[in-house]
N, C-alpha and C. Protein backbone atom coordinates (compact mmCIF):
# COMPACT_ATOMS: atom_id res chain seq x y z
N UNK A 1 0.85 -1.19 0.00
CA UNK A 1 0.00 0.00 0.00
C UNK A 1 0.89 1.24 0.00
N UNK A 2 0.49 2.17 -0.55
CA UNK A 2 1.25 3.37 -0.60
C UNK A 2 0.85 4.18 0.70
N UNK A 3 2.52 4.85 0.95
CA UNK A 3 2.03 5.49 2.60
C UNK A 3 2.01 7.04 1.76
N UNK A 4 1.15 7.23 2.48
CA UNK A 4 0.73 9.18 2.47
C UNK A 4 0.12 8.84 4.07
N UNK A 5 0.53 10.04 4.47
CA UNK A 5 -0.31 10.71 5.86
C UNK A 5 -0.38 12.38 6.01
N UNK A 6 -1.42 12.67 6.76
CA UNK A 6 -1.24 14.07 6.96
C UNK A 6 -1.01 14.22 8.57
N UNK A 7 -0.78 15.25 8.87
CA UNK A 7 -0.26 15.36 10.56
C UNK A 7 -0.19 16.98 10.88
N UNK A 8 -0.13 17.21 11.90
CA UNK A 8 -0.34 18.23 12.64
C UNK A 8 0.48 18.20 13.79
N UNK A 9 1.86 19.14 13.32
CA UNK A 9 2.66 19.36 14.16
C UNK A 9 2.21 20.05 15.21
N UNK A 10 3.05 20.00 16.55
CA UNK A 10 2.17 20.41 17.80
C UNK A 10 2.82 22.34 18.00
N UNK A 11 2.42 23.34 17.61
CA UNK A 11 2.51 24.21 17.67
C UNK A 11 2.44 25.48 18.69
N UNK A 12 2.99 25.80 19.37
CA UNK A 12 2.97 26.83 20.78
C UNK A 12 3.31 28.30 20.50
N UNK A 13 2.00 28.84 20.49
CA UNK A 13 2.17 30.31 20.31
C UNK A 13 2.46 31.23 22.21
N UNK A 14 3.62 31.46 22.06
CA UNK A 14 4.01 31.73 23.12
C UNK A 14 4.28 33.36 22.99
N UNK A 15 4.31 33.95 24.27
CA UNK A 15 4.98 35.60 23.91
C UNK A 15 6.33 36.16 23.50
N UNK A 16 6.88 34.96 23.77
CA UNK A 16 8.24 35.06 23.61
C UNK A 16 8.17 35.08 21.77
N UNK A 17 7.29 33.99 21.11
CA UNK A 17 7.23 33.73 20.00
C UNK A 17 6.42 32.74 19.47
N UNK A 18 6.66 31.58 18.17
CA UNK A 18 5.63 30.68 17.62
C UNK A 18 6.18 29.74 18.00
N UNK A 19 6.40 28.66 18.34
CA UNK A 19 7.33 27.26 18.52
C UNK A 19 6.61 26.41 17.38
N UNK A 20 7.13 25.49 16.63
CA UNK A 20 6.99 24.59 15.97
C UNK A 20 7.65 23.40 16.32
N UNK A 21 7.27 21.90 17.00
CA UNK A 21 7.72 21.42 17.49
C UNK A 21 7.74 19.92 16.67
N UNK A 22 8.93 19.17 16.22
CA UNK A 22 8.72 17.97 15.41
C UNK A 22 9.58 16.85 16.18
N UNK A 23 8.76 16.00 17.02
CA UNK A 23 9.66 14.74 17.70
C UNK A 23 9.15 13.63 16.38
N UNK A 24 10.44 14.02 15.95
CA UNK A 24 10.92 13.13 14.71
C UNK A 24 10.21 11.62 14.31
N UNK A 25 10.54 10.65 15.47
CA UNK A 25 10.24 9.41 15.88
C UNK A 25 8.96 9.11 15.78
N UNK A 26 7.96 10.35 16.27
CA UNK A 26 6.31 10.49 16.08
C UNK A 26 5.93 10.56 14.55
N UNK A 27 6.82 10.80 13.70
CA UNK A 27 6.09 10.92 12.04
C UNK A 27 7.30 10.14 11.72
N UNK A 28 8.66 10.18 11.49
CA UNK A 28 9.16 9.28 10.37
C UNK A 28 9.70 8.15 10.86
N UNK A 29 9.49 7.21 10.40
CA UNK A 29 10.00 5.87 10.77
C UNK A 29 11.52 5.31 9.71
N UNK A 30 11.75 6.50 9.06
CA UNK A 30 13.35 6.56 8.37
C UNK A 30 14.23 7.34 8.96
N UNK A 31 15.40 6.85 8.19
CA UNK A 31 16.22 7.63 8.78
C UNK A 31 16.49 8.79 8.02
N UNK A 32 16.69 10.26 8.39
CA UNK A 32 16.82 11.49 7.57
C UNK A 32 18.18 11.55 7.16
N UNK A 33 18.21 11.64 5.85
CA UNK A 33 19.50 11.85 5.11
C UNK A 33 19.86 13.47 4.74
N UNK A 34 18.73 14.08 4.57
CA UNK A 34 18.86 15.12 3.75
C UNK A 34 17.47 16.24 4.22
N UNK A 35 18.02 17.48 4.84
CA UNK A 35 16.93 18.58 5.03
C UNK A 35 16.95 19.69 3.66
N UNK A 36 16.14 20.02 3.41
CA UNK A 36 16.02 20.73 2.81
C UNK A 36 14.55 22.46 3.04
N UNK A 37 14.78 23.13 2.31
CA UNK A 37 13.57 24.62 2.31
C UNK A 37 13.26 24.41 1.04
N UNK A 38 11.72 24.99 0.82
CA UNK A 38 11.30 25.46 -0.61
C UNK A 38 10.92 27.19 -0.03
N UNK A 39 11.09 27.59 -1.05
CA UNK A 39 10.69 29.07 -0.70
C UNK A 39 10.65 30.02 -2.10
N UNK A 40 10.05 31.17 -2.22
CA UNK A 40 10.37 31.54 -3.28
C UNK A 40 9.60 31.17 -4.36
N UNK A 41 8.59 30.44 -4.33
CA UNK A 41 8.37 29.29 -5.30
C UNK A 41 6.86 29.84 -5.63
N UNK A 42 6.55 29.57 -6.91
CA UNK A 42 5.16 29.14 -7.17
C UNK A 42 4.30 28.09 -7.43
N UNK A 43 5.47 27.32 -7.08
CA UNK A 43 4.82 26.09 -7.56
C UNK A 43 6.06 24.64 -7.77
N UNK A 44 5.82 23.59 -7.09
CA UNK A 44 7.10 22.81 -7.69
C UNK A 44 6.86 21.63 -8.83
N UNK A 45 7.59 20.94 -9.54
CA UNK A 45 7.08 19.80 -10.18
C UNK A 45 6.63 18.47 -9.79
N UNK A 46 5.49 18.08 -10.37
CA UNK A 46 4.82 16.83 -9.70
C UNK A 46 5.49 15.70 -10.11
N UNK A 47 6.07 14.66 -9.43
CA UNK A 47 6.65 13.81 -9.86
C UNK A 47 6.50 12.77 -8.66
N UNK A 48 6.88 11.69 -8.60
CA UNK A 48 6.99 10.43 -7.50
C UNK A 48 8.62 10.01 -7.23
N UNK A 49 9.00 9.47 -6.45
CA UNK A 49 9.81 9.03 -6.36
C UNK A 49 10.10 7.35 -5.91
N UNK A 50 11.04 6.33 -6.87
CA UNK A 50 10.82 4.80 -6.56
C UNK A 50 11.44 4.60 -5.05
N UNK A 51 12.24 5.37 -4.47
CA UNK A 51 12.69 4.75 -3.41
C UNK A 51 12.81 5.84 -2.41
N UNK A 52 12.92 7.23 -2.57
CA UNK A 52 13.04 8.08 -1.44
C UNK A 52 11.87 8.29 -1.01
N UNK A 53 11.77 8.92 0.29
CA UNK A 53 10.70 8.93 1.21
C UNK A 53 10.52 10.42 1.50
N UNK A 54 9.40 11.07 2.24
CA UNK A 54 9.76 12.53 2.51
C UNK A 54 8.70 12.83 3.22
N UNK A 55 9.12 13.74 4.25
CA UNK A 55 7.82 14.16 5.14
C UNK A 55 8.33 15.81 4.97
N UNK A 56 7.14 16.66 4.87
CA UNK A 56 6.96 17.93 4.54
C UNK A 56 6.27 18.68 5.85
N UNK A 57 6.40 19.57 6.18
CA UNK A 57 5.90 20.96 6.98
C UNK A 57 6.05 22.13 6.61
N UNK A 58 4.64 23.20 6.87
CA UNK A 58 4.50 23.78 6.49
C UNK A 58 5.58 24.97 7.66
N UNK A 59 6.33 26.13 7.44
CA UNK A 59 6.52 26.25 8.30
C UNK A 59 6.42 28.05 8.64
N UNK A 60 6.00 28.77 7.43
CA UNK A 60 5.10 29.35 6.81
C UNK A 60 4.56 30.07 6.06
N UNK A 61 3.27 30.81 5.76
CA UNK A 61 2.18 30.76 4.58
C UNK A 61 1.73 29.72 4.13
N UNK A 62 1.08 29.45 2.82
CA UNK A 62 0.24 28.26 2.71
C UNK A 62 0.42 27.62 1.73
N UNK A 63 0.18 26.82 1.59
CA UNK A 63 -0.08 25.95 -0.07
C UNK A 63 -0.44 25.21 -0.34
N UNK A 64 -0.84 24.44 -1.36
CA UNK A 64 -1.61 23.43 -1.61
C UNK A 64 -0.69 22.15 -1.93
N UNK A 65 -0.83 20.67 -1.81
CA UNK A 65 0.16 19.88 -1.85
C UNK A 65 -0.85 19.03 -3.22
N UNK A 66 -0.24 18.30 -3.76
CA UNK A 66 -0.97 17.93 -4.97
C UNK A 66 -0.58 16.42 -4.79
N UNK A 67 -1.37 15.48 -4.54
CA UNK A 67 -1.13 14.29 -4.21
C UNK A 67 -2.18 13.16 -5.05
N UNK A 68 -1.42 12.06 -5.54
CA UNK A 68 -2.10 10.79 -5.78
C UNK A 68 -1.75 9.59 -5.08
N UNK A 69 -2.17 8.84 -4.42
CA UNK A 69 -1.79 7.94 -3.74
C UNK A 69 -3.01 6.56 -4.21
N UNK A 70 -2.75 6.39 -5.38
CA UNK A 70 -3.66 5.65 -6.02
C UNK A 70 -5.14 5.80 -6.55
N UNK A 71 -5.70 6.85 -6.24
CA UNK A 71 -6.99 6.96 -6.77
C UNK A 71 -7.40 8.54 -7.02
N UNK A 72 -5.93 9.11 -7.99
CA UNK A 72 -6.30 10.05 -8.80
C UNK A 72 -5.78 11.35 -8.62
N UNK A 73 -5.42 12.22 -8.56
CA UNK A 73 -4.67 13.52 -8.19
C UNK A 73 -6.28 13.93 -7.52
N UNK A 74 -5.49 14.68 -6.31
CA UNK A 74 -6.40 15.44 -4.78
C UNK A 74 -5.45 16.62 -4.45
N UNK A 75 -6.24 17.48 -4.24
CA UNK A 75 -5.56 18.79 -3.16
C UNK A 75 -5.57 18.39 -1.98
N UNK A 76 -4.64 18.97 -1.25
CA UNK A 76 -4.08 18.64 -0.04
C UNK A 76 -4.26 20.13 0.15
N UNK A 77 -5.11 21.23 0.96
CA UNK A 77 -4.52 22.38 1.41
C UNK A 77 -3.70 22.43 2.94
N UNK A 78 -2.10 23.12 2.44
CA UNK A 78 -1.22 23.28 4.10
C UNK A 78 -1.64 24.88 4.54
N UNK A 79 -2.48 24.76 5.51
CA UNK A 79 -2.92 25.93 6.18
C UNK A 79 -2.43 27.02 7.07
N UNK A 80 -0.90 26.62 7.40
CA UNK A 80 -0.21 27.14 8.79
C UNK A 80 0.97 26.26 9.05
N UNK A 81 1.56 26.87 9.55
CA UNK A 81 2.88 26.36 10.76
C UNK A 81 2.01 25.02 11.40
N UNK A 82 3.25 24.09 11.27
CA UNK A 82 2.99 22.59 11.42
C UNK A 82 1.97 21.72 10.66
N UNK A 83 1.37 22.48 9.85
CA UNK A 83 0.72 21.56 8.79
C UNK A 83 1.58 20.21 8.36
N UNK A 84 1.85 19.34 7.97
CA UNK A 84 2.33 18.19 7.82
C UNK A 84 2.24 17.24 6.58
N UNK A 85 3.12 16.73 5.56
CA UNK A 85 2.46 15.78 5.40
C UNK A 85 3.91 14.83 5.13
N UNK A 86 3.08 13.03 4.63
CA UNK A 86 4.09 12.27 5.24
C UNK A 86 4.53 11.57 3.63
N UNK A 87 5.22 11.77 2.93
CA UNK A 87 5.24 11.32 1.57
C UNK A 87 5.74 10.04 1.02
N UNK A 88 5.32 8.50 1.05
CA UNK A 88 6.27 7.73 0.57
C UNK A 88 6.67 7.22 -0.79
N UNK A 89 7.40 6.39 -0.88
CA UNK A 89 7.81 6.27 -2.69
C UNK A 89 6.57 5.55 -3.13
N UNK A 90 6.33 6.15 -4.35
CA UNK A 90 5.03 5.64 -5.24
C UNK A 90 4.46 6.67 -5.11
N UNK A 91 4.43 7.35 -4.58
CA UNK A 91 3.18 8.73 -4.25
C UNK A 91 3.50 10.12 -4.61
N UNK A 92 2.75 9.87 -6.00
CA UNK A 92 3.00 11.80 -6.53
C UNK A 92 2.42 12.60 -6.40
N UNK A 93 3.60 13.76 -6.31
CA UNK A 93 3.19 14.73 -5.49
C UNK A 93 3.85 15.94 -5.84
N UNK A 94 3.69 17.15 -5.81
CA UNK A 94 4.07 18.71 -6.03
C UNK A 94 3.18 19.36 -5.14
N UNK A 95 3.81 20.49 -5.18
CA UNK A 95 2.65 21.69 -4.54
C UNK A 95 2.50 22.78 -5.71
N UNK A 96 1.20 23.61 -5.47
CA UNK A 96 1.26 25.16 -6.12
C UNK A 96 0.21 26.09 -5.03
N UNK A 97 -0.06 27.43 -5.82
CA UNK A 97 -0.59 28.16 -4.70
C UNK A 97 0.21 28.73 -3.61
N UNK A 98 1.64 28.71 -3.86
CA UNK A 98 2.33 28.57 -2.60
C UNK A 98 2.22 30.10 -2.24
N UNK A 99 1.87 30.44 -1.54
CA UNK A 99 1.46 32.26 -0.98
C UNK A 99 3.26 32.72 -0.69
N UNK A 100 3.55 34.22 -1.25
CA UNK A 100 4.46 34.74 -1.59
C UNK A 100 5.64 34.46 -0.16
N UNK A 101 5.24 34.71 0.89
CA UNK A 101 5.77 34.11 2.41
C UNK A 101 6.26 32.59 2.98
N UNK A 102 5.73 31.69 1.68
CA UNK A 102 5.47 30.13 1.90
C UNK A 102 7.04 29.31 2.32
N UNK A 103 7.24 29.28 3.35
CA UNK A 103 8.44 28.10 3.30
C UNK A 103 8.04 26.78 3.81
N UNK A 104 8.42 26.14 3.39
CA UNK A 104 8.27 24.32 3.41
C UNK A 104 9.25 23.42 3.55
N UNK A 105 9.40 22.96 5.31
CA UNK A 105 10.81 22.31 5.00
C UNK A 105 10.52 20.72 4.67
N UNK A 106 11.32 20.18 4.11
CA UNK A 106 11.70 18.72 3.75
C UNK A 106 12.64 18.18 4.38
N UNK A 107 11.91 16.98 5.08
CA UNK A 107 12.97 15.86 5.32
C UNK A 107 13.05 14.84 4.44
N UNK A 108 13.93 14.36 4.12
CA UNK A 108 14.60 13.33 3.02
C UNK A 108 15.15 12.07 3.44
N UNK A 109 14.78 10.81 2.60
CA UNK A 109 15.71 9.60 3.07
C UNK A 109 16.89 9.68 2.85
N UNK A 110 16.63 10.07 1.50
CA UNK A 110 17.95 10.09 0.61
C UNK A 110 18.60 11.18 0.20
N UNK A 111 20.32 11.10 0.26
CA UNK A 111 20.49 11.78 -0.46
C UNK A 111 20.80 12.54 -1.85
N UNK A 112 20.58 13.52 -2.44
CA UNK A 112 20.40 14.42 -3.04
C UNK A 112 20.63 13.67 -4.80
N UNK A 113 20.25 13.38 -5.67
CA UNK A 113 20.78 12.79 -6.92
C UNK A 113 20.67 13.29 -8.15
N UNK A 114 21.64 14.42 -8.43
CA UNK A 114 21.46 15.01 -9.60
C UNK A 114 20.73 14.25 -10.76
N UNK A 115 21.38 12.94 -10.98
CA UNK A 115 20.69 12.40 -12.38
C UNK A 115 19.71 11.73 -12.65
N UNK A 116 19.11 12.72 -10.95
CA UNK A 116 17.34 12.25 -11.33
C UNK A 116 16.67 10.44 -11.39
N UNK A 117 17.57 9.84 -11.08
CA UNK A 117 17.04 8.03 -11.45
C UNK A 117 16.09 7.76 -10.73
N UNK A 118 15.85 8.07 -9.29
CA UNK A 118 14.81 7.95 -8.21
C UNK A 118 13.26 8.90 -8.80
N UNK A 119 13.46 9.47 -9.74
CA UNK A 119 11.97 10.45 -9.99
C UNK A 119 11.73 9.75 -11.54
N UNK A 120 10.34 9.68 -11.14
CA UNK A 120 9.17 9.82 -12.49
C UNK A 120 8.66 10.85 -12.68
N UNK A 121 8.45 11.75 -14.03
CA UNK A 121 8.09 12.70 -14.08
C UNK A 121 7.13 13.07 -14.63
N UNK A 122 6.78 11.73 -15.43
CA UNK A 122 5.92 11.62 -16.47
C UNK A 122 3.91 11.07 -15.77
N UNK A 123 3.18 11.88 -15.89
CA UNK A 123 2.14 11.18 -15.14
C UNK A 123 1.46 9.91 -15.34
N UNK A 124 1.66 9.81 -17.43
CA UNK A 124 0.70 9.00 -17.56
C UNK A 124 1.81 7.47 -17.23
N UNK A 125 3.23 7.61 -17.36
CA UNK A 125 3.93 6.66 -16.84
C UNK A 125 3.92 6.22 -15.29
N UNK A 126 3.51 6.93 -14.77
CA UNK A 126 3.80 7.16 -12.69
C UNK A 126 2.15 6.29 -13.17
N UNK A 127 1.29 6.48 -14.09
CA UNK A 127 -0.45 5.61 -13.51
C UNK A 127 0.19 3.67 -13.75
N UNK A 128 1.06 3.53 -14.98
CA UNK A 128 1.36 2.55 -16.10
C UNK A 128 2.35 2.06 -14.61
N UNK A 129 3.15 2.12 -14.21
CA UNK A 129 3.60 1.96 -12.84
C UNK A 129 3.08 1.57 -11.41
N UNK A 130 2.07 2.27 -11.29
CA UNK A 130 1.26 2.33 -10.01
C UNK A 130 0.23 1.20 -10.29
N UNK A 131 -0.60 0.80 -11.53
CA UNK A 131 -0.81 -0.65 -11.90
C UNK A 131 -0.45 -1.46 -11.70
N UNK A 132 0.81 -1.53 -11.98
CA UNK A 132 1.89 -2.80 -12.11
C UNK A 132 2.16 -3.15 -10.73
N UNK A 133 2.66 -2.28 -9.41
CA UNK A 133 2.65 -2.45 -8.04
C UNK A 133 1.72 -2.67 -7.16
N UNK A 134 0.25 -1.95 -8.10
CA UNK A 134 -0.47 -2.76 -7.18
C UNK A 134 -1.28 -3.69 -7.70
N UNK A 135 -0.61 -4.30 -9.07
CA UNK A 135 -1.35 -5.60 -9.03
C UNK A 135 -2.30 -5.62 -9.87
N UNK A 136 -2.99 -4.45 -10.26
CA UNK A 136 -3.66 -4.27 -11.44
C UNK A 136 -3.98 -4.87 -12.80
């Protein structure tokens, strides 16, 4: 089965400031290879990945996460600081909408691979795929 989850980081608006709080162990059950930011962005490319994994937070402004996890491309809207979601391989995904303020950090299994071998980019290939794994 393909893992997607959504989650809700535990968030503390304090006077001092906002806290965003992620005990790791509670959402990923990998090990993190690679952090990364999106920012800046209007939008990223939808693609899947065969073997890396990725859990996303919103951390902030908003955006929409664009997800198929077998039964069809869905909006995902990330509403705020600690919005969440949990991404595994087979499951495509991009965001757009991203509001001009939007940062989004990424945790990663893997690391970083310029020549692209871990991504599908192609949709109607990522459906011709997602058949085949599950049996279709």
């Amino acid at each position: 089965m393909l893992k997607f989850e959504q989650t809700q980081l535990k968030v503390v608006d304090d006077p001092k400031g906002l806290y965003t709080f992620c005990e790791v162990k509670n959402y990923i059950d990998w090990e993190i290879k690679r952090v990364y930011f999106i920012q800046n962005c209007k939008g990223t490319g939808q693609h899947c990945h065969f073997v890396e994994n990725e859990f996303f937070t919103l951390v902030k402004g908003t955006c929409t996460a664009i997800i198929d996890r077998g039964n069809g491309k869905e909006d995902i809207p990330m509403k705020g600081p600690g919005d969440g979601i949990h991404v595994g391989n087979h499951v495509w995904h991009g965001f757009k909408d991203m509001s001009e303020d939007c940062i989004l950090l990424a945790f990663s299994s893997t690391n970083y691979s310029p020549d692209r071998s871990d991504y599908c980019e192609d949709y109607d290939e990522y459906q011709k795929i997602l058949k085949e794994k599950m049996g279709a």
